[in-house]
N, C-alpha and C. Protein backbone atom coordinates (compact mmCIF):
# COMPACT_ATOMS: atom_id res chain seq x y z
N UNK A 1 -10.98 -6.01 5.14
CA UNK A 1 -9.98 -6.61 5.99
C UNK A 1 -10.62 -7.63 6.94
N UNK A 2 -11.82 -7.17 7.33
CA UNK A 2 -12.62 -8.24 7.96
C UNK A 2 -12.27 -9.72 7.26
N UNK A 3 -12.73 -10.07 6.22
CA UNK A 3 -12.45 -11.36 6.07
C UNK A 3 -10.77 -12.34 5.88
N UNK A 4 -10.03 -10.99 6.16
CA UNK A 4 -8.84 -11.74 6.16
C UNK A 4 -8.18 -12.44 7.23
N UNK A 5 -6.92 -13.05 7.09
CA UNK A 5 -6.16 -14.34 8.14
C UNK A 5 -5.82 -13.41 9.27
N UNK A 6 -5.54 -13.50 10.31
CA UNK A 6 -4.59 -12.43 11.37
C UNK A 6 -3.61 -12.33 10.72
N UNK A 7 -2.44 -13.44 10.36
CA UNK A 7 -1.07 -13.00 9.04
C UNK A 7 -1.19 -12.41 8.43
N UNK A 8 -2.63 -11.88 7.61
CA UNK A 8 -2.11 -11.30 6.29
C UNK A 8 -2.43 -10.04 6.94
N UNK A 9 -3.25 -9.41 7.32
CA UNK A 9 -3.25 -8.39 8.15
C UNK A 9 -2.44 -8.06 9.15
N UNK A 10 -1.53 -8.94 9.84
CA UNK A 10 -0.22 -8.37 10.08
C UNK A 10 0.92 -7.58 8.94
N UNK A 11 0.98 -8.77 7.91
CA UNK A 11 1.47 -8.63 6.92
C UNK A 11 1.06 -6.99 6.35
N UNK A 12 0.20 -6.52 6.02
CA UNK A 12 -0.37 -5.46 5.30
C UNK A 12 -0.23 -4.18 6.18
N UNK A 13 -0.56 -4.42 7.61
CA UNK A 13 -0.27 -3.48 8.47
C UNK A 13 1.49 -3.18 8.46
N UNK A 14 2.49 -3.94 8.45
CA UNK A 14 3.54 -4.18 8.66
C UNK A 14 4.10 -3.36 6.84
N UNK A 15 3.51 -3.50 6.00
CA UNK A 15 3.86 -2.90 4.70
C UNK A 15 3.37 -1.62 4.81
N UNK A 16 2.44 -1.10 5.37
CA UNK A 16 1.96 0.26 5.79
C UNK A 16 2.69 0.96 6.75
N UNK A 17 3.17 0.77 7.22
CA UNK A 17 4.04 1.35 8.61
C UNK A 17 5.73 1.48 7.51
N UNK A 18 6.08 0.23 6.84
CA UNK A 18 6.74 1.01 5.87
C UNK A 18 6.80 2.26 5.03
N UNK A 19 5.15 2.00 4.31
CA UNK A 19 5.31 3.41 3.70
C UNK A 19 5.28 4.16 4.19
N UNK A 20 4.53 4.28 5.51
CA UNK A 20 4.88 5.68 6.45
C UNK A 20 5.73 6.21 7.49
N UNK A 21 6.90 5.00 7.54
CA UNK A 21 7.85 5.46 7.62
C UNK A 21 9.26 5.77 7.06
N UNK A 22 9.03 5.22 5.72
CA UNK A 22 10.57 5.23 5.10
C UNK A 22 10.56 6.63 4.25
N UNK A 23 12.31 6.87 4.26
CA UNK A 23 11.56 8.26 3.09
C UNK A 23 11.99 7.36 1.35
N UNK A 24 12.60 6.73 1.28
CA UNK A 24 12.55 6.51 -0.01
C UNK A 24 11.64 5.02 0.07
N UNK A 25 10.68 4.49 -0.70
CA UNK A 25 10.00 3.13 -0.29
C UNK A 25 10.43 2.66 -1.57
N UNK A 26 11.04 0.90 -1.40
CA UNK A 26 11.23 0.33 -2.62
C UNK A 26 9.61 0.07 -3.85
N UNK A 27 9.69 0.54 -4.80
CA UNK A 27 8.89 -0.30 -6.29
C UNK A 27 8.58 -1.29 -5.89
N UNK A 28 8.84 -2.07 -4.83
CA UNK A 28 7.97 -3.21 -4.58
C UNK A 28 6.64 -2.65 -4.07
N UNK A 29 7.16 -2.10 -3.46
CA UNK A 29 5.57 -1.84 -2.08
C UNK A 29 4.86 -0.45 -2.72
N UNK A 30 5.76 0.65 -3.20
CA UNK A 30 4.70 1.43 -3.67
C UNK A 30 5.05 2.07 -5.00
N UNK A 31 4.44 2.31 -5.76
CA UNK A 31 4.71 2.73 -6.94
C UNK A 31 3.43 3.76 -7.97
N UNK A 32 4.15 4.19 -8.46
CA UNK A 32 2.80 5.77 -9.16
C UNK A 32 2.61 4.85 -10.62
N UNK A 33 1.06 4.81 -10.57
CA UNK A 33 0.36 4.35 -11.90
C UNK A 33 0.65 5.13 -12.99
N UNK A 34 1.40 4.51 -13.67
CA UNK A 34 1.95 5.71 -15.09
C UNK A 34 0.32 6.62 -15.43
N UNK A 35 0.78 7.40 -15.91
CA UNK A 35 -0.87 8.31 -16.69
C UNK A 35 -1.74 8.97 -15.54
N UNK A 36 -1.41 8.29 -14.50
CA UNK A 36 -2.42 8.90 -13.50
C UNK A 36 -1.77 9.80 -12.41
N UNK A 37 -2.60 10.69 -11.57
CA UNK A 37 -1.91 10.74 -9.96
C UNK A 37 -1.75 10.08 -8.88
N UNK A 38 -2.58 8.61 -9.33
CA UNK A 38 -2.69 7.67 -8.18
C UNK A 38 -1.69 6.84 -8.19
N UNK A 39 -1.22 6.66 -7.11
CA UNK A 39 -0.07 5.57 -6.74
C UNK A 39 -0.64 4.27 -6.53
N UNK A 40 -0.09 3.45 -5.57
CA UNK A 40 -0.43 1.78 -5.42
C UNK A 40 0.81 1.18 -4.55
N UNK A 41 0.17 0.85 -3.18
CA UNK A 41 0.80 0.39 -2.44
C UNK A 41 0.61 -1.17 -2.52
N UNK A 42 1.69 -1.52 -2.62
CA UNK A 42 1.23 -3.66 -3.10
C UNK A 42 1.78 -4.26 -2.01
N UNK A 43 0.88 -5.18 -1.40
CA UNK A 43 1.40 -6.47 -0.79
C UNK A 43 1.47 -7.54 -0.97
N UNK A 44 2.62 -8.51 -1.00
CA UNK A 44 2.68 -9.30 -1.26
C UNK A 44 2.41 -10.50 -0.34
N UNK A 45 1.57 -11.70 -0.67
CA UNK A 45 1.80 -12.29 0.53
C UNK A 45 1.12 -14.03 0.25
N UNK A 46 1.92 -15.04 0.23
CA UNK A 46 1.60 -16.23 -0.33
C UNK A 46 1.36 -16.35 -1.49
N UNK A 47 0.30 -16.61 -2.00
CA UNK A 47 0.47 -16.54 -3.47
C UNK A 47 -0.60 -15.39 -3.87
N UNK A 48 -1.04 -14.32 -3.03
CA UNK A 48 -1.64 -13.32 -3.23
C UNK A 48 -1.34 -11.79 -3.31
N UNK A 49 -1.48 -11.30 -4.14
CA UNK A 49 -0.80 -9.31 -3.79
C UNK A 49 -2.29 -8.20 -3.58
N UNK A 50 -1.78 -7.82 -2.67
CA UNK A 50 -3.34 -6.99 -1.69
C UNK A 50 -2.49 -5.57 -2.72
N UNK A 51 -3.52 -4.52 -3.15
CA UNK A 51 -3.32 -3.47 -3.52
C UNK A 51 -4.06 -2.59 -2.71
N UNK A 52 -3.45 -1.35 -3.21
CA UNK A 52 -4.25 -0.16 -2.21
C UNK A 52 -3.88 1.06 -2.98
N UNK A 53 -4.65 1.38 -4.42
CA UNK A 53 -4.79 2.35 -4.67
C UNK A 53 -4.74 3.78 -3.52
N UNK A 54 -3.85 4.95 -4.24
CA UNK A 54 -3.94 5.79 -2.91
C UNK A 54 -3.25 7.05 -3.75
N UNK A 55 -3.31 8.29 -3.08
CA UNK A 55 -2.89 9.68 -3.56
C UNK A 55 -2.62 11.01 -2.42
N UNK A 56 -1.64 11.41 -2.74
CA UNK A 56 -1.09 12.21 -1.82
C UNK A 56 -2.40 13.41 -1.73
N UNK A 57 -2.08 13.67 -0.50
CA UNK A 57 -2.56 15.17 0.03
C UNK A 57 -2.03 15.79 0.75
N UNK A 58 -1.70 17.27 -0.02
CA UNK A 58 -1.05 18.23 0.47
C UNK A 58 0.60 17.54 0.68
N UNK A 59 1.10 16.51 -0.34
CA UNK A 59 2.54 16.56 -0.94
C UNK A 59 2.90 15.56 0.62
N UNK A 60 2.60 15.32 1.56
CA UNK A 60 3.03 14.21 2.77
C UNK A 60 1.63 13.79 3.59
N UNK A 61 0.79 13.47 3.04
CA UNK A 61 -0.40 12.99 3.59
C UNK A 61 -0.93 11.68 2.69
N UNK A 62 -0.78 10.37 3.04
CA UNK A 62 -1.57 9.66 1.60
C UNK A 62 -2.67 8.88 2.07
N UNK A 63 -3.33 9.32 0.97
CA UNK A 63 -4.82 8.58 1.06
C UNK A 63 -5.17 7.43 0.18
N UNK A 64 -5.23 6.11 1.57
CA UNK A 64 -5.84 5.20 0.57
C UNK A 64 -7.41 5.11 0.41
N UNK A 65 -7.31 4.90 -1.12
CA UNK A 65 -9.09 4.84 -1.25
C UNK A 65 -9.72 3.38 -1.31
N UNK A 66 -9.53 2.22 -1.54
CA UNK A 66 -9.89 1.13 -1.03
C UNK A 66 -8.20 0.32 -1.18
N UNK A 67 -8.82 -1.23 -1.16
CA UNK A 67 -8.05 -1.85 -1.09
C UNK A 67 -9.14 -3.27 -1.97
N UNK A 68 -7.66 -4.02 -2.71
CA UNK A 68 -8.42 -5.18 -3.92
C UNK A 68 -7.33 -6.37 -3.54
């Protein structure tokens, strides 16, 4: 995150506070990788989409493991 704009890191912070606060989150922003247990929180933003692989713990806890 270091090398990113202050926008897009608004931006990404601002899609995170979604997922942790909505109870249903639209398929845009997060969605479960078919085959796997890992989900994927996506941002969209100019002509770029920030991902954030991630997986529940303990069924309301989610863990992201990086970000691409």
């Amino acid at each position: 995150m270091d090398s990113l704009s202050e926008k897009t890191i608004v931006k990404i912070v601002a899609v995170l506070k979604l997922v942790e606060n909505m109870e249903v989150i639209p398929v845009k922003f997060f969605k479960k990788l078919s085959g796997t247990k890992l989900y994927e929180i996506r941002v969209e933003w100019q002509s770029n989409i920030y991902r954030f692989p991630c997986f529940f713990h303990k069924n309301d806890v989610i863990i992201l493991t990086h970000g691409f």
